[in-house]
C-alpha atoms as a PDB file:
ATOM      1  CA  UNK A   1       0.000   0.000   0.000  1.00  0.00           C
ATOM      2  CA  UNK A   2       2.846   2.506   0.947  1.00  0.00           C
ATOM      3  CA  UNK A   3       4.597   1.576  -2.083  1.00  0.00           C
ATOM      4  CA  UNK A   4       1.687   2.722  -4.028  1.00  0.00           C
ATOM      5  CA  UNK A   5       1.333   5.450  -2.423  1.00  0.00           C
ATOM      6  CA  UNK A   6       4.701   6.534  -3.064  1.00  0.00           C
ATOM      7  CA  UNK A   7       4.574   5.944  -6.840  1.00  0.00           C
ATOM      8  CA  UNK A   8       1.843   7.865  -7.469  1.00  0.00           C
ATOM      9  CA  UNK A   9       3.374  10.875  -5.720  1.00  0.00           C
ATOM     10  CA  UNK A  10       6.332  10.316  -8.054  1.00  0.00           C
ATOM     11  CA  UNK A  11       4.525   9.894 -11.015  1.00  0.00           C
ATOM     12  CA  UNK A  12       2.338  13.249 -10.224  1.00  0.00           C
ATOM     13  CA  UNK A  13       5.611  15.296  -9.292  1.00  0.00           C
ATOM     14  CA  UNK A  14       7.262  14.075 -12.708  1.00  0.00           C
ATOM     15  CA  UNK A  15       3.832  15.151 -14.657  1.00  0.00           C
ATOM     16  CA  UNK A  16       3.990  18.233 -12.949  1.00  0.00           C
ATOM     17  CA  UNK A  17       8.109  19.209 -13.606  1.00  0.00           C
ATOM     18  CA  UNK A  18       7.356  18.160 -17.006  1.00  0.00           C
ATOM     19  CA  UNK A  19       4.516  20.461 -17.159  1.00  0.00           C
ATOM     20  CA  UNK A  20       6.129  23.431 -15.624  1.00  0.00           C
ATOM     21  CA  UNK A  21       8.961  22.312 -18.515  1.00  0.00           C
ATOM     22  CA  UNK A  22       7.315  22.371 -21.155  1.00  0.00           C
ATOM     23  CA  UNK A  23       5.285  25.790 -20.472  1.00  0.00           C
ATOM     24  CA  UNK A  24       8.686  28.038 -19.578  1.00  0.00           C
ATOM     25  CA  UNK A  25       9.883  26.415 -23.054  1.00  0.00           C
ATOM     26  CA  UNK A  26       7.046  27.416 -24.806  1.00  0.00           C
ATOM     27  CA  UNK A  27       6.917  30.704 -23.353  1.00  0.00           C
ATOM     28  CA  UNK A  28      10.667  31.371 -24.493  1.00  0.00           C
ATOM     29  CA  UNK A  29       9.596  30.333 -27.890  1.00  0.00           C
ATOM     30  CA  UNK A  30       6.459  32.694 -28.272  1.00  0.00           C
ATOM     31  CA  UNK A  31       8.765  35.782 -26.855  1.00  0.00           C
ATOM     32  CA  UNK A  32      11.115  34.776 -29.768  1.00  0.00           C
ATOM     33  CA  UNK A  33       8.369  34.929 -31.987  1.00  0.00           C
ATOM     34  CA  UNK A  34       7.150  37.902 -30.745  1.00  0.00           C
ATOM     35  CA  UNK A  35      10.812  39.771 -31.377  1.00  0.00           C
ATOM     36  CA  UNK A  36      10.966  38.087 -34.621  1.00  0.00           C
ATOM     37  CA  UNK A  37       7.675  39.459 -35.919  1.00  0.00           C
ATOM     38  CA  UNK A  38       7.910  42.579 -34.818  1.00  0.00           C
ATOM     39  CA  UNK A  39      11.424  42.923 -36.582  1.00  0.00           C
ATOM     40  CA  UNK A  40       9.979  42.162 -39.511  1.00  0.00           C
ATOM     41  CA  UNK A  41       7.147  44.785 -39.246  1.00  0.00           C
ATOM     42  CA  UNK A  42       9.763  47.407 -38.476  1.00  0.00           C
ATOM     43  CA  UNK A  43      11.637  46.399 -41.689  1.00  0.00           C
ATOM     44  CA  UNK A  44      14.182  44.212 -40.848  1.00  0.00           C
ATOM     45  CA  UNK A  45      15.283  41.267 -42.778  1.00  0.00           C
ATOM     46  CA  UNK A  46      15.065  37.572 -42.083  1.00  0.00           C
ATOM     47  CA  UNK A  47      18.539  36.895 -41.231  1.00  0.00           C
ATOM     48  CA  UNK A  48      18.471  40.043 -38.961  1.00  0.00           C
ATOM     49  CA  UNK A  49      15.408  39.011 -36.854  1.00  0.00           C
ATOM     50  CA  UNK A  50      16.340  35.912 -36.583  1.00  0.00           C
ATOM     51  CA  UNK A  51      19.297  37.322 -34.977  1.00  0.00           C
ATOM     52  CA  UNK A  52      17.096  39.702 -32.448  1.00  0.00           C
ATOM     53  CA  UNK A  53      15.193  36.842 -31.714  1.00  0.00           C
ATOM     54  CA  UNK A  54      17.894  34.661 -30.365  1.00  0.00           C
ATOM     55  CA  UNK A  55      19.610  36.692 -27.174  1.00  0.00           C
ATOM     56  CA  UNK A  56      19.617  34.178 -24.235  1.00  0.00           C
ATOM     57  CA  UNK A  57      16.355  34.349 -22.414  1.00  0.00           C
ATOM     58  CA  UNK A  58      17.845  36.159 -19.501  1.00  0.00           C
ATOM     59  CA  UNK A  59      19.086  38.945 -21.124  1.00  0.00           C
ATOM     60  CA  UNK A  60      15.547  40.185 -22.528  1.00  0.00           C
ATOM     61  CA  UNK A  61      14.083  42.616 -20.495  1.00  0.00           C
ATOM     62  CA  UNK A  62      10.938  42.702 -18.562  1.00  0.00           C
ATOM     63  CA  UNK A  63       9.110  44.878 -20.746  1.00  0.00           C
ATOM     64  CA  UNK A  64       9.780  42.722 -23.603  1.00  0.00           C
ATOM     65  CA  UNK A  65       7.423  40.047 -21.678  1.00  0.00           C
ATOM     66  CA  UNK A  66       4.676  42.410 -21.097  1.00  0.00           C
ATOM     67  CA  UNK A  67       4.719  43.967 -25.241  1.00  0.00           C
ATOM     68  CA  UNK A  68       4.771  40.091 -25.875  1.00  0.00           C
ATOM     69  CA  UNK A  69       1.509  39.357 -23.848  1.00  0.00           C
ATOM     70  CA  UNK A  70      -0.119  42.709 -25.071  1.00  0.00           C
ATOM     71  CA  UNK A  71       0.672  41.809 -28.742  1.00  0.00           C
ATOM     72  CA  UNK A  72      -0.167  37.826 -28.368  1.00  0.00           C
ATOM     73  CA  UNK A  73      -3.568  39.503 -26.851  1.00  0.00           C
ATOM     74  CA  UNK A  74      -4.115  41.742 -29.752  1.00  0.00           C
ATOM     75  CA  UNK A  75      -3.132  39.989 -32.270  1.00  0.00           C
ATOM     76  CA  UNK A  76      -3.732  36.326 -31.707  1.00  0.00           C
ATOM     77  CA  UNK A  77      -6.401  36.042 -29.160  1.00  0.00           C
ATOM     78  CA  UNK A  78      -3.813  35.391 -26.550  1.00  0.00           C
ATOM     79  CA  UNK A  79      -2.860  31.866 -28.490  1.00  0.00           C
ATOM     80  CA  UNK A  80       0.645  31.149 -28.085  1.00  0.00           C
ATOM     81  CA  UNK A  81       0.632  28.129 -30.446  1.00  0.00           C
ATOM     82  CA  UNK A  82      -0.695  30.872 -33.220  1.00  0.00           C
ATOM     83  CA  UNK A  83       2.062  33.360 -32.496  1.00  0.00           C
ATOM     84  CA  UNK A  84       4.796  30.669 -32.935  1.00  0.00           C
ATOM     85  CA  UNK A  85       3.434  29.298 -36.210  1.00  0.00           C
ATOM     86  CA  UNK A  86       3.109  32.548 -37.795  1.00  0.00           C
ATOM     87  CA  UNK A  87       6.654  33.182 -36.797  1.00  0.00           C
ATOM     88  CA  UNK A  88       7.784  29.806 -37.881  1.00  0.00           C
ATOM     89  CA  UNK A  89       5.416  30.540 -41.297  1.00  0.00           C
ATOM     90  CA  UNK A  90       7.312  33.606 -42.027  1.00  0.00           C
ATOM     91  CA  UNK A  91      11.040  32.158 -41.510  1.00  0.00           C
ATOM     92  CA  UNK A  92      11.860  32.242 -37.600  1.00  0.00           C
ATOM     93  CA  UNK A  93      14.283  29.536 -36.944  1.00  0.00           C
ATOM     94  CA  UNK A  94      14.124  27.039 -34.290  1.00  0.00           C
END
């Protein structure tokens, strides 16, 4: 019985790291998306939001995260998943 016990506790803190995981690496992705689109609007090339879009995660400011949320709202209904494919559709690189 303890042994059960235990093993579901395990299995439900795994499904929840994985979870947490899996959302922080999503989030990274749609804030890449977000500079990489709005690079493009402002003219930039490709190649050269591309490169905007890949500083390490720490090194982009706060208010980059809030313009990302306010433009995911506006723009895409606040659909992460739609942000990142239109990125992705329009050349943003893994």
């Amino acid at each position: 019985m303890l042994s059960k016990i235990a093993l579901t506790i395990i299995v439900i803190g795994i499904c929840i790291w994985w979870f947490l995981k899996e959302n922080t690496r999503r989030g990274h992705i749609t804030i890449r998306g977000y500079i990489f689109l709005t690079a493009l609007e402002s003219g930039k090339t490709k190649d050269e939001a591309n490169h905007a879009s890949s500083a390490p995660f720490d090194q982009i400011p706060p208010v980059i995260i809030h313009s990302t949320m306010d433009y995911l709202d506006k723009n895409y209904g606040g659909k992460q998943m739609k942000l990142i494919a239109a990125a992705r559709k329009k050349g943003m690189k893994h």
